[in-house]
N, C-alpha and C. Protein backbone atom coordinates (compact mmCIF):
# COMPACT_ATOMS: atom_id res chain seq x y z
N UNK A 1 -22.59 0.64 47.39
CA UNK A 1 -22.07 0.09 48.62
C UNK A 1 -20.83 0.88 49.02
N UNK A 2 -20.85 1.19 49.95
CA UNK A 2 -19.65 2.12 50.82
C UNK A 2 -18.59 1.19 50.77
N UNK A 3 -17.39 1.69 50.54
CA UNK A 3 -16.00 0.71 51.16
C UNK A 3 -15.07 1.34 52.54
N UNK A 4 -15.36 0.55 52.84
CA UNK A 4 -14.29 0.52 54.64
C UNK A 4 -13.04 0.25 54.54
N UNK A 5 -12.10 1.19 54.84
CA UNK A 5 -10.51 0.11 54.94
C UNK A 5 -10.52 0.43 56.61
N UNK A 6 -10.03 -0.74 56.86
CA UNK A 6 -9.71 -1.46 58.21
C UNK A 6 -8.45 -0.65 58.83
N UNK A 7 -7.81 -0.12 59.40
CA UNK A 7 -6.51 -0.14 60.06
C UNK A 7 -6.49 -0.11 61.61
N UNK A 8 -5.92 -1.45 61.77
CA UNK A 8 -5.76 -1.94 63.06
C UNK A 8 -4.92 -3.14 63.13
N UNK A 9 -4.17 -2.69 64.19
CA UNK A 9 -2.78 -3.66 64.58
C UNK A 9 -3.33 -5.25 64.82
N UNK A 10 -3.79 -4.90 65.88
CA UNK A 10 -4.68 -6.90 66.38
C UNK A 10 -5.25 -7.00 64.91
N UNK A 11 -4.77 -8.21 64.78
CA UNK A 11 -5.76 -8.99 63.63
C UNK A 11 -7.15 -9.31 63.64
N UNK A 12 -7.28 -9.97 65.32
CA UNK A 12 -8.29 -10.57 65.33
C UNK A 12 -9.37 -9.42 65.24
N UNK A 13 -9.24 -8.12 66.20
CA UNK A 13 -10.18 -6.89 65.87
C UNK A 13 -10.71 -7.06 64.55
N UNK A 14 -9.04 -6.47 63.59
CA UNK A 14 -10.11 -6.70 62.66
C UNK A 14 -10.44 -7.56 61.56
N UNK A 15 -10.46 -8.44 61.65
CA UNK A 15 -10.92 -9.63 61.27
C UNK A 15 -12.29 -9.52 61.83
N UNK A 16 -12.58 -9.45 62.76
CA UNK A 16 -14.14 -9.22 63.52
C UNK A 16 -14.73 -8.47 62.46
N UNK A 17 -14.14 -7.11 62.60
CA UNK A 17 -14.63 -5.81 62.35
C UNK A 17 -15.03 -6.31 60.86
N UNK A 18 -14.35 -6.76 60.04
CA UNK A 18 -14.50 -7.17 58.70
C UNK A 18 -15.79 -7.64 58.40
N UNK A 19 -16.07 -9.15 59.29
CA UNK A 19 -17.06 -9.72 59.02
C UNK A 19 -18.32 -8.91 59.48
N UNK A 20 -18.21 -8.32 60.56
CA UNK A 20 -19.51 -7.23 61.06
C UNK A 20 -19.82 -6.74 59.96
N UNK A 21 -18.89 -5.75 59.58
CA UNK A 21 -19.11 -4.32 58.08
C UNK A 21 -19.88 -5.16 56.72
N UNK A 22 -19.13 -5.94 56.67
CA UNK A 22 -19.54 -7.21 55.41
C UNK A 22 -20.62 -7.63 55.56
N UNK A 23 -21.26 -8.04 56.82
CA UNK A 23 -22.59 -8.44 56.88
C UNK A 23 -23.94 -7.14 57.33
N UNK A 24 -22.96 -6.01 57.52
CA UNK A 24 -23.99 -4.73 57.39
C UNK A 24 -24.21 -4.22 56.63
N UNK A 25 -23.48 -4.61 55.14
CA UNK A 25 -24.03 -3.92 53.96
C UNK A 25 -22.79 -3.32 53.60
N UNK A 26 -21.70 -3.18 54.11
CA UNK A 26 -20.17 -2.50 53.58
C UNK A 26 -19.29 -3.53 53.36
N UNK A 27 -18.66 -2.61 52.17
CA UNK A 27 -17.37 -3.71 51.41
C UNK A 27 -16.24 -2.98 52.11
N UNK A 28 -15.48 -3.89 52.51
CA UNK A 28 -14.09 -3.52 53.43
C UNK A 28 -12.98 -3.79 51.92
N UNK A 29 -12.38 -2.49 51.77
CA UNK A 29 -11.69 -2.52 50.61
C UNK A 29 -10.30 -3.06 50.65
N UNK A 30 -10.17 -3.11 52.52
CA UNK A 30 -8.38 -3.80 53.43
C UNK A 30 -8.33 -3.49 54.61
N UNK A 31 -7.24 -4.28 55.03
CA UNK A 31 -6.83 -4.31 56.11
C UNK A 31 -5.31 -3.98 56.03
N UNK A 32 -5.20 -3.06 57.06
CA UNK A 32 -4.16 -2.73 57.05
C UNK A 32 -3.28 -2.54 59.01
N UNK A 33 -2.16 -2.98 58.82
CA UNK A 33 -1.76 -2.80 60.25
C UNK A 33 -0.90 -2.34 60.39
N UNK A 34 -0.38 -1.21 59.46
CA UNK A 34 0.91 -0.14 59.28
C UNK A 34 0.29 1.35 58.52
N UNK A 35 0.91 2.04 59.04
CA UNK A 35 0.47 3.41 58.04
C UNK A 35 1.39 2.96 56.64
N UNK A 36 2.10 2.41 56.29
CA UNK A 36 2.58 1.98 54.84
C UNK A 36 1.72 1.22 53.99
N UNK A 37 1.03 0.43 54.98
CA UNK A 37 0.45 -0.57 54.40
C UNK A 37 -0.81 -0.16 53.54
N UNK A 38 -1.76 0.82 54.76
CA UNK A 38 -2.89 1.41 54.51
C UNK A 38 -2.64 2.59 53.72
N UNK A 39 -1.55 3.25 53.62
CA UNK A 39 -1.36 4.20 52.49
C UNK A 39 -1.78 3.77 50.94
N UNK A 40 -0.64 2.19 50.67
CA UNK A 40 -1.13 1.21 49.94
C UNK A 40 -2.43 0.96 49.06
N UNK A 41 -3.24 0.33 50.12
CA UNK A 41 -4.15 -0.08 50.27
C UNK A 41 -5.28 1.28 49.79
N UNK A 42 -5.02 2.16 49.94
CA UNK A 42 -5.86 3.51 49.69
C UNK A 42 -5.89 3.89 48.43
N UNK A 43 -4.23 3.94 48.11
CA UNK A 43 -4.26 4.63 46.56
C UNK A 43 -4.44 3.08 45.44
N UNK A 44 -4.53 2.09 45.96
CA UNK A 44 -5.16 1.18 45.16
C UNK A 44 -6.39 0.90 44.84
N UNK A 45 -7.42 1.20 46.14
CA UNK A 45 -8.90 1.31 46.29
C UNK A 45 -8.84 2.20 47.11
N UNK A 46 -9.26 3.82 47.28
CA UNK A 46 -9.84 4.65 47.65
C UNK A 46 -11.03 4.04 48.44
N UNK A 47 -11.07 4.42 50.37
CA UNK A 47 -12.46 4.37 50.75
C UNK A 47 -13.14 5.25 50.31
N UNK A 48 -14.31 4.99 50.99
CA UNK A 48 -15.48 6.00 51.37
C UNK A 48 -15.21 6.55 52.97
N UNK A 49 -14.97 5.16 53.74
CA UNK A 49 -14.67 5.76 55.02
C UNK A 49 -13.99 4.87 55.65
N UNK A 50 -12.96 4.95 56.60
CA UNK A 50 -11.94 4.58 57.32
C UNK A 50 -12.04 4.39 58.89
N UNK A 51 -11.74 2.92 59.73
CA UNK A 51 -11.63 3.06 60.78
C UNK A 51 -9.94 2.81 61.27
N UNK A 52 -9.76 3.72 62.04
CA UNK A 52 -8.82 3.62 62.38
C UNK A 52 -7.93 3.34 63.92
N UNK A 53 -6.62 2.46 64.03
CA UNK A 53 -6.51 3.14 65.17
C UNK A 53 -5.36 3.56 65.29
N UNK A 54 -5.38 4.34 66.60
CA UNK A 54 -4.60 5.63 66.83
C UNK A 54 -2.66 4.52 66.87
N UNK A 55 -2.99 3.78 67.57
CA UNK A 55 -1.54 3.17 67.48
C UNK A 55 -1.48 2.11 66.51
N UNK A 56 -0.33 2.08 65.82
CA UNK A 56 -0.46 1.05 64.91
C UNK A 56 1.26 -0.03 64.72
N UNK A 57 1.36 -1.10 64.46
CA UNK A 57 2.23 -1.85 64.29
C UNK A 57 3.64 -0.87 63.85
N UNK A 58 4.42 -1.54 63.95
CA UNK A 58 5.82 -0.72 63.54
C UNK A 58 6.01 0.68 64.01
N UNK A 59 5.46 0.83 65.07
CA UNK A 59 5.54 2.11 65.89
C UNK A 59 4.69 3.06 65.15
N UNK A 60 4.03 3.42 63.55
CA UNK A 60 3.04 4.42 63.19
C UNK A 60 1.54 4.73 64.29
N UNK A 61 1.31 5.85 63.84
CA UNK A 61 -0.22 6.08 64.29
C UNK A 61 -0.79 6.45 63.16
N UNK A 62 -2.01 5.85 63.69
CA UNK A 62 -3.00 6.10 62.75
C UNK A 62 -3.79 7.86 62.18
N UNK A 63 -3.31 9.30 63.19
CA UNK A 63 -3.04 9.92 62.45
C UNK A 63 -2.46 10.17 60.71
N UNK A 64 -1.32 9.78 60.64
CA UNK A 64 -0.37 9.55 59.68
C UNK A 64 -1.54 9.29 58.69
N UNK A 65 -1.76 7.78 59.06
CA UNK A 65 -2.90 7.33 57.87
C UNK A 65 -4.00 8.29 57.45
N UNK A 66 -4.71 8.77 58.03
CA UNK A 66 -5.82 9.83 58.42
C UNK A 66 -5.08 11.48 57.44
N UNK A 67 -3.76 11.58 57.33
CA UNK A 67 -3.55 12.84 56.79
C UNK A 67 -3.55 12.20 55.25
N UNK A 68 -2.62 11.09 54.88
CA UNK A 68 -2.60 10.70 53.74
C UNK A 68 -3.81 10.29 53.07
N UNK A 69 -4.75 9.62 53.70
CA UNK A 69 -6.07 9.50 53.08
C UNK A 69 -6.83 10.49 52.91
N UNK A 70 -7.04 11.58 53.30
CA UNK A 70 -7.56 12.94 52.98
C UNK A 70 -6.77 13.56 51.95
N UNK A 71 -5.29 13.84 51.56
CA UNK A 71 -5.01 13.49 50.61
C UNK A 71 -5.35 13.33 49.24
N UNK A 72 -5.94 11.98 48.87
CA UNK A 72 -6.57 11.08 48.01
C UNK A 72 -7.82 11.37 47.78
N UNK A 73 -8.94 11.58 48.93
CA UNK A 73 -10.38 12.08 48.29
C UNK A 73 -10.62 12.47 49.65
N UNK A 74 -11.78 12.70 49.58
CA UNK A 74 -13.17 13.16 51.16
C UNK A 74 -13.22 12.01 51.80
N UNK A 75 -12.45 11.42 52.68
CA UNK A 75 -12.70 10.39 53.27
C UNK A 75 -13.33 10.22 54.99
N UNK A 76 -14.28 9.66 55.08
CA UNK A 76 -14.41 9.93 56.72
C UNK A 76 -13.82 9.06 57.39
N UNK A 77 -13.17 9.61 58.26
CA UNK A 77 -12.39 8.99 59.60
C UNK A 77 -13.07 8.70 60.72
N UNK A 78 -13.02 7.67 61.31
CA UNK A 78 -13.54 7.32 62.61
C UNK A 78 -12.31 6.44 63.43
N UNK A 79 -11.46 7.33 64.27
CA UNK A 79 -10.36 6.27 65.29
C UNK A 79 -11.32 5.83 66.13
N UNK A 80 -10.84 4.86 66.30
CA UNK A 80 -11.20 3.21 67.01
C UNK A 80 -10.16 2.88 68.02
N UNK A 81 -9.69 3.63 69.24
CA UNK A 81 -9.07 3.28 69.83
C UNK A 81 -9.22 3.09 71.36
N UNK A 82 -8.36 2.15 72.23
CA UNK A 82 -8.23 2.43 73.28
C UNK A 82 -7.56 3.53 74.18
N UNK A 83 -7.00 4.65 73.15
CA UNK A 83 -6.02 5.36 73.65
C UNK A 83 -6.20 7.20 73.34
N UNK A 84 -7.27 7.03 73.09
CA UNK A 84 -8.29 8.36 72.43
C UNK A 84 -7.71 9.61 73.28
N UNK A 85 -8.09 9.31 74.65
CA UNK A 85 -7.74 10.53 75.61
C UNK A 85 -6.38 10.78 75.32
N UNK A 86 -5.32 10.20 74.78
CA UNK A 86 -3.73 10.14 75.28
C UNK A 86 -3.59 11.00 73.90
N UNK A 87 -4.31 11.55 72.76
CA UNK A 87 -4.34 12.47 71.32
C UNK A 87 -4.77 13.63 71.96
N UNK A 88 -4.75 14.42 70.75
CA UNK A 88 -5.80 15.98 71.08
C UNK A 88 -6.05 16.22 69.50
N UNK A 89 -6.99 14.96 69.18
CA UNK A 89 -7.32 15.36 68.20
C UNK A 89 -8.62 16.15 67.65
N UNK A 90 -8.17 16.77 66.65
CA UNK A 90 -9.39 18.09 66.38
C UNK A 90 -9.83 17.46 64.61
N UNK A 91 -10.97 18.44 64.52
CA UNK A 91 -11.07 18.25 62.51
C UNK A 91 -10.46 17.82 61.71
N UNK A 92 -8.84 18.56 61.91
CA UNK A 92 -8.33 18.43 61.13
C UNK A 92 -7.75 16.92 61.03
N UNK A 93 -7.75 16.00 61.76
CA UNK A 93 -7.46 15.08 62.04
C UNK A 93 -8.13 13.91 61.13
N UNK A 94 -9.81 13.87 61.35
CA UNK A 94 -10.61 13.37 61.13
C UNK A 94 -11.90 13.71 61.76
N UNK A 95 -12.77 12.80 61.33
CA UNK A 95 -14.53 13.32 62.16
C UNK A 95 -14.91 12.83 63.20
N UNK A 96 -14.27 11.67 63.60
CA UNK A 96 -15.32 11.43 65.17
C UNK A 96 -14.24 9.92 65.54
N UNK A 97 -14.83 9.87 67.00
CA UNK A 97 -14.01 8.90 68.03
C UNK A 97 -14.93 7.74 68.47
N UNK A 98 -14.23 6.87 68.88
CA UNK A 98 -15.20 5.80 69.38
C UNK A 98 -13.83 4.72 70.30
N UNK A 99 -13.92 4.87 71.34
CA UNK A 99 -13.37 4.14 72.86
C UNK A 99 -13.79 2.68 72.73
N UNK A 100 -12.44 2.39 72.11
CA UNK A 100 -12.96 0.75 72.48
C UNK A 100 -12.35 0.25 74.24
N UNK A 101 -13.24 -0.50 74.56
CA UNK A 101 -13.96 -1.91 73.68
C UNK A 101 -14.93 -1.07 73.32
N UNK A 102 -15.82 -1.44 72.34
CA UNK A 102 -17.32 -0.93 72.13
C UNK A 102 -17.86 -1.91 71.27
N UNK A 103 -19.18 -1.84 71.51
CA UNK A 103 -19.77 -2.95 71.02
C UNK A 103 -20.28 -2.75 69.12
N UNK A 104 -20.58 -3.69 69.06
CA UNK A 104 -20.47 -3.55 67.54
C UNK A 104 -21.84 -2.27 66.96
N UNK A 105 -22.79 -2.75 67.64
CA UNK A 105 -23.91 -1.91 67.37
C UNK A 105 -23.02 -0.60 67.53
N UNK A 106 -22.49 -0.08 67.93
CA UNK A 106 -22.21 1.35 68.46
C UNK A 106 -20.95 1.78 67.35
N UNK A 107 -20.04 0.71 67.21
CA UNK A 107 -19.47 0.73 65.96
C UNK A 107 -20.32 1.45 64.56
N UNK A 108 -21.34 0.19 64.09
CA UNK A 108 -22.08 0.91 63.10
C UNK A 108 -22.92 2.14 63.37
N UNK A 109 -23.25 2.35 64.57
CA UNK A 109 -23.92 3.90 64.51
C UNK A 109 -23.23 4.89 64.13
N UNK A 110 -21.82 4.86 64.42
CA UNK A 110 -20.77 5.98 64.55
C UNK A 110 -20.18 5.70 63.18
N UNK A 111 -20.05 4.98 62.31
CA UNK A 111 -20.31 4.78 60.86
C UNK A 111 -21.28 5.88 60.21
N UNK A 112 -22.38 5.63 60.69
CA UNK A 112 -23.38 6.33 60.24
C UNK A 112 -23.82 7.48 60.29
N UNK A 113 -22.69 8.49 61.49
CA UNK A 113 -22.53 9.65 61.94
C UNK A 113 -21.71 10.44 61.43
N UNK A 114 -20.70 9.32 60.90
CA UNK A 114 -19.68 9.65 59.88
C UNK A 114 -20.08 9.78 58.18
N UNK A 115 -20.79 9.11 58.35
CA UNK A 115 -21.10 8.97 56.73
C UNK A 115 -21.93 10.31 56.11
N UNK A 116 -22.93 10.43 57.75
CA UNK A 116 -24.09 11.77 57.61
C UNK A 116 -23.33 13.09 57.44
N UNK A 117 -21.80 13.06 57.65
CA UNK A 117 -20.91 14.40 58.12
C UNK A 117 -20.33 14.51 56.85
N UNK A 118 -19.67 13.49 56.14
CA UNK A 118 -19.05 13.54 54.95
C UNK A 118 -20.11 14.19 54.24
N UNK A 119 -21.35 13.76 53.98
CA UNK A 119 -22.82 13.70 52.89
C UNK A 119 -23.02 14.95 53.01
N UNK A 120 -23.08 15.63 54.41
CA UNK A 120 -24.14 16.67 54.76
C UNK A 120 -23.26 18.25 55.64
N UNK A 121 -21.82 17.59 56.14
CA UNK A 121 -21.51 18.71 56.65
C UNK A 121 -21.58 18.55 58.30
N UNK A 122 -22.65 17.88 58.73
CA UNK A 122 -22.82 17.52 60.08
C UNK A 122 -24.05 16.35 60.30
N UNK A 123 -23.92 16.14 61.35
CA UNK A 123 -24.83 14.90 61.91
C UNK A 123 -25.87 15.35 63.26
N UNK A 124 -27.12 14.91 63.21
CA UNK A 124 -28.09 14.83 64.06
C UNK A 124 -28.58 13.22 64.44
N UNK A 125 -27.92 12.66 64.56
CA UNK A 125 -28.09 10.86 65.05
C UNK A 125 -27.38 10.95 66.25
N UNK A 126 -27.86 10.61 67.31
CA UNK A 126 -27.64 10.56 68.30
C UNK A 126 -26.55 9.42 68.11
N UNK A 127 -25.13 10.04 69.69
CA UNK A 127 -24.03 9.58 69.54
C UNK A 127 -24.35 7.86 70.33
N UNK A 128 -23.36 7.30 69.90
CA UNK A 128 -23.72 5.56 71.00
C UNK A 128 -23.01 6.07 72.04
N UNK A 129 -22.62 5.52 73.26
CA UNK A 129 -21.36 4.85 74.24
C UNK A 129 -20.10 5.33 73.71
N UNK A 130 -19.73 5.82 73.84
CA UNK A 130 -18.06 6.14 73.88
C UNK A 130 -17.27 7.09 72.69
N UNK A 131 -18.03 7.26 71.67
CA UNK A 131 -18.00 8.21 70.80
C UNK A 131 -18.33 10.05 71.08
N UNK A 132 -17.35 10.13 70.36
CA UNK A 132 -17.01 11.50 70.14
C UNK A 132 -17.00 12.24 68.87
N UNK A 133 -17.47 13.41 68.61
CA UNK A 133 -16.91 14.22 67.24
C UNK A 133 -16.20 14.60 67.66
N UNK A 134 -14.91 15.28 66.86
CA UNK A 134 -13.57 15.63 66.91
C UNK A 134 -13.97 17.45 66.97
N UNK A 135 -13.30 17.99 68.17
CA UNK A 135 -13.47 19.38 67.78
C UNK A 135 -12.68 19.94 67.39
N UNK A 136 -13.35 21.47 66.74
CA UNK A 136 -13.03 22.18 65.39
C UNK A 136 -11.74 22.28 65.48
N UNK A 137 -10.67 22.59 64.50
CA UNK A 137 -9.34 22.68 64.61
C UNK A 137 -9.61 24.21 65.02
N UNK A 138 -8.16 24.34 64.83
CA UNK A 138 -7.72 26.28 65.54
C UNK A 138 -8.31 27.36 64.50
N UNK A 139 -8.47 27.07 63.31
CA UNK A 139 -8.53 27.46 62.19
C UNK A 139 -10.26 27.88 61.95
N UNK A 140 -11.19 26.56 62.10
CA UNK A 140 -12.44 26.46 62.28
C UNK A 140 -12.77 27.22 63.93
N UNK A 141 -12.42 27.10 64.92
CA UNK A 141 -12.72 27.77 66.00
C UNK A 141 -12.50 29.31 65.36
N UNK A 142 -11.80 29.76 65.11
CA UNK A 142 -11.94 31.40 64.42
C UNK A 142 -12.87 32.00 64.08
N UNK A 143 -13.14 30.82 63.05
CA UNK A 143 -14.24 31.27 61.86
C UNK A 143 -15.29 31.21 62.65
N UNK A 144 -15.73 30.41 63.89
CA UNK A 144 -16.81 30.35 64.52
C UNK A 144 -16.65 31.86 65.36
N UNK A 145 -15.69 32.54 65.83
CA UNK A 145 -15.86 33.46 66.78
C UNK A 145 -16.24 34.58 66.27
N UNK A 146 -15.20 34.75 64.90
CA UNK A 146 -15.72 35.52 64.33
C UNK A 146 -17.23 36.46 63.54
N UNK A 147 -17.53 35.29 63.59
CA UNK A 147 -19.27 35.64 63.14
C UNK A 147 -20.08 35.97 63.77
C-alpha cells in the first residue's frame, strides 16, 4: 500500500482528501499544514508520494516541502493548488500539477500519473482536467537539445 502525506493549510481539504485516499486503497502517513510540520512528518514516515500545496500556513510554500522530501527518498510530488500559474515550476521542483478545485476522480488519476513517473521514468495515462507535468528544469532541457 502506497503512503500519502497530506500538506495543506484548510483542514477541511484535507480531511476530505484523507478519507478519499483511504478509501482508494492509500495509507495517508499525515497531515501536515506547515513546511515544519511536514518535514516532521516525513523523516518519521517517509511517503511514497506527496500532495501538496503551493501556499501553506505560517507563510511556507509547499516548494520548501517538495525540496526536503526529495531529500529523504524518490518521492512523487503532485501540488494541489489554486495558485499553480502564480510558480514556474519545473522537475526540479516535483512531477506534475493539478488546479484546484478538482474533482476527486481527477485527483486520483494524477496520483496515478505520478506513481507511473516515479516507477517508470514517465507516464502514458491520459492527463484529467487541470493537471499538468512539470517541465524539464534548465539542466534536463540541455540534455534534451543536445542529443
Amino acid at each position: 500500500m502506497l503512503k500519502v502525506l497530506i500538506v495543506e493549510d484548510d483542514l477541511m481539504i484535507a480531511d476530505m482528501t484523507e478519507e478519499f485516499l483511504v478509501a482508494s486503497g492509500y495509507e495517508v502517513s499525515g497531515i501536515a499544514r506547515t513546511v515544519n510540520q511536514a518535514v516532521v512528518l516525513a523523516k518519521l514516515d517517509p511517503p511514497d508520494l506527496a500532495i501538496i500545496d503551493l501556499r501553506l500556513a505560517a507563510g511556507g510554500f509547499g516548494t520548501d516541502v517538495a525540496l526536503e522530501l526529495q531529500k529523504l527518498k524518490r518521492t512523487g510530488i503532485l501540488f494541489a493548488s489554486g495558485n499553480v500559474s502564480q510558480f514556474d515550476l519545473t522537475s526540479d521542483d516535483g512531477d506534475g500539477s493539478l488546479v484546484k478545485p478538482y474533482l476527486t476522480k481527477d485527483l486520483l488519476c494524477s496520483l496515478s500519473i505520478i506513481r507511473e513517473i516515479v516507477a517508470t521514468g514517465s507516464s502514458a495515462l491520459p492527463h484529467p482536467r487541470g493537471f499538468k507535468l512539470l517541465k524539464p528544469a534548465a539542466a534536463d532541457r540541455k540534455a534534451l537539445h543536445a542529443r
